[in-house]
Every structure is written in structure tokens, then in C-alpha cells.
N, C-alpha and C. Protein backbone atom coordinates (compact mmCIF):
# COMPACT_ATOMS: atom_id res chain seq x y z
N UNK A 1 91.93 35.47 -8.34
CA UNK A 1 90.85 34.95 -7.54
C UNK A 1 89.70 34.54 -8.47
N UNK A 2 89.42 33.06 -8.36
CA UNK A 2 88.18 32.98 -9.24
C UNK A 2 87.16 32.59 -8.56
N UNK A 3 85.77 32.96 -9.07
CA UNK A 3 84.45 32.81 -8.75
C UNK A 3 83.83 31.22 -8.76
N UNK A 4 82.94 30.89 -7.31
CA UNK A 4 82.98 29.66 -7.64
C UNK A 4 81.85 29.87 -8.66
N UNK A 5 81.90 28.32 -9.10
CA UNK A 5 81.03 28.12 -10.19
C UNK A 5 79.41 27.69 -9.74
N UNK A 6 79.47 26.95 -8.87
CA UNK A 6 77.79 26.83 -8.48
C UNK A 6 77.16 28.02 -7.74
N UNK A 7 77.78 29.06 -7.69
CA UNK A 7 77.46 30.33 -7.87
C UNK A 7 76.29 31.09 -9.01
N UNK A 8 75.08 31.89 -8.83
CA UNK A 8 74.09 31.97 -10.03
C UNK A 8 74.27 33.54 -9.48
N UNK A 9 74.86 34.45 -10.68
CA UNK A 9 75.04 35.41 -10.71
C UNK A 9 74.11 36.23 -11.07
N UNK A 10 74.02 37.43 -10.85
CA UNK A 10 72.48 38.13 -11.30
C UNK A 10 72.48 38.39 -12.73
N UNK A 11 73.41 38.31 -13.78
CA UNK A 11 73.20 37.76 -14.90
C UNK A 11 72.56 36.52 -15.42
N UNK A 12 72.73 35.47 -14.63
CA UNK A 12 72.40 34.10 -15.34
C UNK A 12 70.96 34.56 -14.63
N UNK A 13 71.01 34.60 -13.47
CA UNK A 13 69.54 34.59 -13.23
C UNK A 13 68.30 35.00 -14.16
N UNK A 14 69.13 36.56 -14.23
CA UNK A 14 67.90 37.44 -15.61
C UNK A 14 67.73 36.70 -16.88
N UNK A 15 68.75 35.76 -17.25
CA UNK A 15 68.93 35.30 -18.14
C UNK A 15 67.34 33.80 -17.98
N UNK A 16 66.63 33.36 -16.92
CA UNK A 16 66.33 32.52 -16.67
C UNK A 16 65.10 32.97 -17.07
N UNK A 17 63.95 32.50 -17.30
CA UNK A 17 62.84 32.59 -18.07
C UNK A 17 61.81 33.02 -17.08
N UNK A 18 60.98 34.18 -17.08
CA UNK A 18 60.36 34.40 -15.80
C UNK A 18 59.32 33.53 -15.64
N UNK A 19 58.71 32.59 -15.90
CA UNK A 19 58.21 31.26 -15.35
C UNK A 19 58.64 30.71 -13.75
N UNK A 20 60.34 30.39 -14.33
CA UNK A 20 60.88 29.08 -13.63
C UNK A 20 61.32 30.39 -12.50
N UNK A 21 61.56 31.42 -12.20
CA UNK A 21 61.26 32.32 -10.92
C UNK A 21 60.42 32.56 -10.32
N UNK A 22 60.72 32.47 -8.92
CA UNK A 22 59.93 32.45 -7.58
C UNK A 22 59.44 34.31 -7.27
N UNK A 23 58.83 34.72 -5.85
CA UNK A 23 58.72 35.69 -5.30
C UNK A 23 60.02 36.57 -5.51
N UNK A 24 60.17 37.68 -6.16
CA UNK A 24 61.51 38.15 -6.21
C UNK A 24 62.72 38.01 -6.87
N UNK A 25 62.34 37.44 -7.81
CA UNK A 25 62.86 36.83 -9.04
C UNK A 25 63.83 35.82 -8.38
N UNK A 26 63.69 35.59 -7.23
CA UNK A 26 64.73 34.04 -7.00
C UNK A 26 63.91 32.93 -7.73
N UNK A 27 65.08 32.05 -8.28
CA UNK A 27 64.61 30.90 -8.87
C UNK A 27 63.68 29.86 -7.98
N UNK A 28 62.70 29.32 -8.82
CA UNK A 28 61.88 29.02 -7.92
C UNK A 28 62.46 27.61 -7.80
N UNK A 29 61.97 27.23 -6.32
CA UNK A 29 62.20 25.24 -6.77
C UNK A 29 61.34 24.55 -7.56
N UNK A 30 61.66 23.43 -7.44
CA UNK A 30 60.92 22.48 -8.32
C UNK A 30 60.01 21.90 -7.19
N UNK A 31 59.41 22.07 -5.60
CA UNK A 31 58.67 22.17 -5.09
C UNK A 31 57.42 22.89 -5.50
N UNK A 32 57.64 23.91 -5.67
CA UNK A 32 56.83 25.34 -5.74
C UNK A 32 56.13 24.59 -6.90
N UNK A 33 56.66 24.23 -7.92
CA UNK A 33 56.01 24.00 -9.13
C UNK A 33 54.85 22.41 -8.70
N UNK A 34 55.64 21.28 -7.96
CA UNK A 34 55.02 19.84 -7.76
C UNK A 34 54.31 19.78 -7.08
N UNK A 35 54.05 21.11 -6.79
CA UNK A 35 52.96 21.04 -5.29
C UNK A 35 51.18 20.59 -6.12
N UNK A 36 50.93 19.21 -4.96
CA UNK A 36 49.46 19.04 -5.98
C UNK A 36 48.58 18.96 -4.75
N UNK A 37 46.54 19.85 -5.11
CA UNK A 37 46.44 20.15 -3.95
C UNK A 37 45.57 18.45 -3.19
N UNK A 38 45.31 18.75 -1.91
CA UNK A 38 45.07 17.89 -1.60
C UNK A 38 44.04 16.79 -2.17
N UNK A 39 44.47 15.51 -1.73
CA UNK A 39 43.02 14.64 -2.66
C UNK A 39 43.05 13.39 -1.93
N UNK A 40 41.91 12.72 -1.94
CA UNK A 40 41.55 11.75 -1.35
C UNK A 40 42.01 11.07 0.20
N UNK A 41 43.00 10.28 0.41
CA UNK A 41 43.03 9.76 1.19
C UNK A 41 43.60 10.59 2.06
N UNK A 42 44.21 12.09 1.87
CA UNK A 42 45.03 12.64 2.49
C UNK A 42 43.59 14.39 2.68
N UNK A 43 42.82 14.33 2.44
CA UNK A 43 41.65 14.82 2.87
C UNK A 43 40.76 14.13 3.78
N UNK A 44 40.85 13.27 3.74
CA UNK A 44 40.25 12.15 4.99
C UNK A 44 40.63 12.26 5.99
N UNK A 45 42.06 12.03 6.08
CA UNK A 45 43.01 11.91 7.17
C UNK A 45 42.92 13.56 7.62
N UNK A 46 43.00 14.54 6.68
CA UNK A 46 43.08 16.08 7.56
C UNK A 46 41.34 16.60 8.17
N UNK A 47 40.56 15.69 7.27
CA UNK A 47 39.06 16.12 8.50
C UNK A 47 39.24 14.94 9.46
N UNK A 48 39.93 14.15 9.45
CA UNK A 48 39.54 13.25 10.65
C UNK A 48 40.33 13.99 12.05
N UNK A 49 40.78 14.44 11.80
CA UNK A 49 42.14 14.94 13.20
C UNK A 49 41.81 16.34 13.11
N UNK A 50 40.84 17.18 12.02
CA UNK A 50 40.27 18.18 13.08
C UNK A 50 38.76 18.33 13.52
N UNK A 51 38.16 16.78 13.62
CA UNK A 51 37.02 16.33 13.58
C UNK A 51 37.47 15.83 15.55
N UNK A 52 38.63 15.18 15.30
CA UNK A 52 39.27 14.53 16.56
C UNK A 52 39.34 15.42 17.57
N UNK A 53 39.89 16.82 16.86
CA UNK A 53 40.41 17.42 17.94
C UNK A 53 39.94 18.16 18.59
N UNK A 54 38.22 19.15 17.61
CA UNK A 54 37.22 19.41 18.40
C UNK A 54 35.93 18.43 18.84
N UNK A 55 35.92 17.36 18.84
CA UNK A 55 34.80 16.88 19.54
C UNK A 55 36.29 16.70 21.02
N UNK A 56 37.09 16.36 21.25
CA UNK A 56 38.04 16.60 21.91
C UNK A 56 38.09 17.79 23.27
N UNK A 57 37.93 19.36 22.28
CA UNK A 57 37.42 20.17 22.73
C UNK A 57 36.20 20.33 23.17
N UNK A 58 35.15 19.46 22.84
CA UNK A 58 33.84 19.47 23.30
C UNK A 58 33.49 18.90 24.62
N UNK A 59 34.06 17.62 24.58
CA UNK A 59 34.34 16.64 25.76
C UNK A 59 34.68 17.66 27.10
N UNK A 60 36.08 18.37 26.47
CA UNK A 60 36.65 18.81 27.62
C UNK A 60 35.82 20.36 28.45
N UNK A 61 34.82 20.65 27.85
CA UNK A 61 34.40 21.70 28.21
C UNK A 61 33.65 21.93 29.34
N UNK A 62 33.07 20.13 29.03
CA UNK A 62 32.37 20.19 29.82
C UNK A 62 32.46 20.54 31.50
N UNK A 63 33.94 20.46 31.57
CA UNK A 63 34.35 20.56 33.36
C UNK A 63 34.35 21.66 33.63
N UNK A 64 35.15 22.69 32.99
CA UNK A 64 34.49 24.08 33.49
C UNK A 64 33.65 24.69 33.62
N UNK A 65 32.55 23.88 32.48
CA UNK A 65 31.15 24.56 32.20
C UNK A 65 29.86 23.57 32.89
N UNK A 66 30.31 22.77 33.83
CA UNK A 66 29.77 21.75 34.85
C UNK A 66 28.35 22.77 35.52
N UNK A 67 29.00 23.74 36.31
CA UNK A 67 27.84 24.07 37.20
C UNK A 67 26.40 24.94 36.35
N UNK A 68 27.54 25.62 34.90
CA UNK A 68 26.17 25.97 34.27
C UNK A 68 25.55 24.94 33.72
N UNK A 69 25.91 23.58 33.16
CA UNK A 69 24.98 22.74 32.34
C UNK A 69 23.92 22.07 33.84
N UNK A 70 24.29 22.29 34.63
CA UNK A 70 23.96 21.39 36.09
C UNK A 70 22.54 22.59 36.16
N UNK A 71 22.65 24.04 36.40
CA UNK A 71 21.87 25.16 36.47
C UNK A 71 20.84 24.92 35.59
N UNK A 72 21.10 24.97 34.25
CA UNK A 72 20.27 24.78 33.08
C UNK A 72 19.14 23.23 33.21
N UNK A 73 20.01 22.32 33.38
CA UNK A 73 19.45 21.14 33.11
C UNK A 73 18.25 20.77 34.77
N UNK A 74 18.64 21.33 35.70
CA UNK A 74 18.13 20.72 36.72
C UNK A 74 17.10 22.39 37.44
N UNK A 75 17.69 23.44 37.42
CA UNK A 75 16.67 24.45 37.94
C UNK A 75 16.44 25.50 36.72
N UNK A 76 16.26 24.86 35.72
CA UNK A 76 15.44 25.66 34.66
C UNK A 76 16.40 26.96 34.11
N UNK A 77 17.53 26.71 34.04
CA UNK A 77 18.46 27.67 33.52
C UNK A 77 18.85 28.18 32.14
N UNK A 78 19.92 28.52 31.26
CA UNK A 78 19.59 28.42 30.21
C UNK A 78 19.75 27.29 29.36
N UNK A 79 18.69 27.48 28.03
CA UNK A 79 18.06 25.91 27.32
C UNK A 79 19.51 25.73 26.45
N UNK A 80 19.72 26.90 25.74
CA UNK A 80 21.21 27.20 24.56
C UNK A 80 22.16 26.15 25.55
N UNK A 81 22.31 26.00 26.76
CA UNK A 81 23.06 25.26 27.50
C UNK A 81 23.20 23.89 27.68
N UNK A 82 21.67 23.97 28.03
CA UNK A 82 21.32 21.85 28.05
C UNK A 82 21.61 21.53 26.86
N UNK A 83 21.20 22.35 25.79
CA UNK A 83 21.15 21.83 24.26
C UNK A 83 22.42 21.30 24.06
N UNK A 84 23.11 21.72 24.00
CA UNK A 84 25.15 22.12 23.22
C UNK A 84 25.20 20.47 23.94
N UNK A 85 24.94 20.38 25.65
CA UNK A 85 25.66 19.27 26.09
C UNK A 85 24.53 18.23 25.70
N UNK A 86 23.84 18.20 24.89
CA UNK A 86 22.52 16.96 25.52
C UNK A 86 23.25 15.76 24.82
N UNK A 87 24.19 16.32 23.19
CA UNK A 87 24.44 14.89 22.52
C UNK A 87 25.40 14.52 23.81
N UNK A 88 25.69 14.81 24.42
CA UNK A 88 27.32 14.10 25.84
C UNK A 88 26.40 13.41 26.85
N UNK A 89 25.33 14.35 26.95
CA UNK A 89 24.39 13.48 28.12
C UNK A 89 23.94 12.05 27.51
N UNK A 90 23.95 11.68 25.80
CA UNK A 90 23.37 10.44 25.72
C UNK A 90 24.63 9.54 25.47
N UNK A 91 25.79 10.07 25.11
CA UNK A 91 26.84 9.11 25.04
C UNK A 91 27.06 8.89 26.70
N UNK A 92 26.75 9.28 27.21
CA UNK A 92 27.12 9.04 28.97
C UNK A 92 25.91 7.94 29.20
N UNK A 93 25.76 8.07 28.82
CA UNK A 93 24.51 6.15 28.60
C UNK A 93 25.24 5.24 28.03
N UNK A 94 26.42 5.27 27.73
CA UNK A 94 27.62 4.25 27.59
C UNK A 94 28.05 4.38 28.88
N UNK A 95 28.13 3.31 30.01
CA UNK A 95 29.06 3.31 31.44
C UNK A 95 30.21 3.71 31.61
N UNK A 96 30.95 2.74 30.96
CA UNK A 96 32.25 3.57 30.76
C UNK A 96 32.89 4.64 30.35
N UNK A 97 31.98 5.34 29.15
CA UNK A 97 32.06 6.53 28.90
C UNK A 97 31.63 7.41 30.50
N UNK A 98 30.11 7.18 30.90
CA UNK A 98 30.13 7.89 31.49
C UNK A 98 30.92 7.95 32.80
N UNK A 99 31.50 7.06 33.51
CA UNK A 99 32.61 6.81 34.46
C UNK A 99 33.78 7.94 33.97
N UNK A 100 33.92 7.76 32.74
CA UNK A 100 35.28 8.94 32.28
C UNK A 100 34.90 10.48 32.83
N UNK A 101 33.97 10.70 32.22
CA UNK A 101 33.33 11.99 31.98
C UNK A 101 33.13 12.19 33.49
N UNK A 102 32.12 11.92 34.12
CA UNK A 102 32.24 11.75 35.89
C UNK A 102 33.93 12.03 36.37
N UNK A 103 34.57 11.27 36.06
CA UNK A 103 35.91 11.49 37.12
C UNK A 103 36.52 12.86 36.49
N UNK A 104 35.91 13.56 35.45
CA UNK A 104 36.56 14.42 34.79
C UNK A 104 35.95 15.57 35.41
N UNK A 105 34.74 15.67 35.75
CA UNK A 105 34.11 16.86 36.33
C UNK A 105 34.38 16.73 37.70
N UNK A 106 34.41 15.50 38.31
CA UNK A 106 34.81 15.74 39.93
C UNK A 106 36.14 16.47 39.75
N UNK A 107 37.11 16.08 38.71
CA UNK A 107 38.13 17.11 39.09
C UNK A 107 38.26 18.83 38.87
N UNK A 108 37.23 18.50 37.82
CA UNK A 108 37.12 19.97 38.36
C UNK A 108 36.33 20.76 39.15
N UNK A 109 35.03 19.92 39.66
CA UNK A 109 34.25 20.52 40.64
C UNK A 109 35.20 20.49 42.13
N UNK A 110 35.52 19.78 42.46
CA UNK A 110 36.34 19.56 43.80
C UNK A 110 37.29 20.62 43.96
């Protein structure tokens, strides 16, 4: 019975230079080593999409949190409240924006 050959026996391994080994003396890839860290155009792209995804979250808050910004802003409720939403209150001075935002809180006020 013979051993296959692309087989790496725990001899050859030890035999391998502890450099080119990973966590646990498994050989490491040649990933592990090419990894380069992020730069330029690919740092752009990763703040833009989690720049996206909480003003995203900001937008959407507003529907559950409708009757307190409504409390705050109109019978003197809290200010920490009007504040957070006031930049949404001036993009809602875009129509169409604010048409969005409107059909978004009727669904959740209703």
C-alpha cells in the first residue's frame, strides 16, 4: 500500500520554515501572506455603504418615533428630539422627498 504523494506528512511539515506556517503550524496560504490593507478607492466605496446604510437607518426611524418628534416639536416636548430630526425636517423642503417621508409615517401612524 503506498502513500499518496500530495499528501504533507507531519515530517515535511516540521521540516517547513516557521514563517511560511499558519495558526497551528498548518501551512499558511499564500492569501494570508497577499493580504494588503485597505486603500483608496476601496475605502471610499466601504464608507460610502455604511454612510448609506445609516442615514438609511435615520430616515427610517422616523415612523416609529413619529408621535414623539410630533410631542417635542409642536407641544414643547423633548428638544434632544426635535434636534436628531430637524436635519429630515429641512430635506422635507424637497416635495418629493417630503411626499416619501409623509406616506412613510402614515403607515405607520394608521
Amino acid at each position: 500500500m503506498s502513500t499518496p504523494t500530495n499528501v504533507i506528512t507531519d515530517d515535511a511539515a516540521a521540516a517547513l520554515p516557521s514563517a511560511s506556517r499558519g495558526a497551528g503550524g498548518i501551512p499558511a496560504s499564500k492569501s494570508d501572506k497577499q493580504r494588503k490593507p485597505l486603500i483608496g478607492a476601496q475605502v471610499i466605496v466601504w464608507l460610502s455603504v455604511r454612510l448609506g446604510f445609516y442615514l438609511s437607518l435615520y430616515v427610517a426611524s422616523i415612523g416609529p418615533m413619529f408621535w414623539y418628534w410630533y410631542e417635542a416639536n409642536h407641544l414643547g416636548g423633548m428638544e434632544p428630539i426635535y434636534a436628531f430630526y430637524y436635519p429630515l425636517l429641512m430635506l422635507c423642503e424637497i416635495e418629493w422627498i417630503r411626499d416619501l417621508v409623509n406616506a412613510y409615517i402614515r403607515f405607520w401612524i394608521l
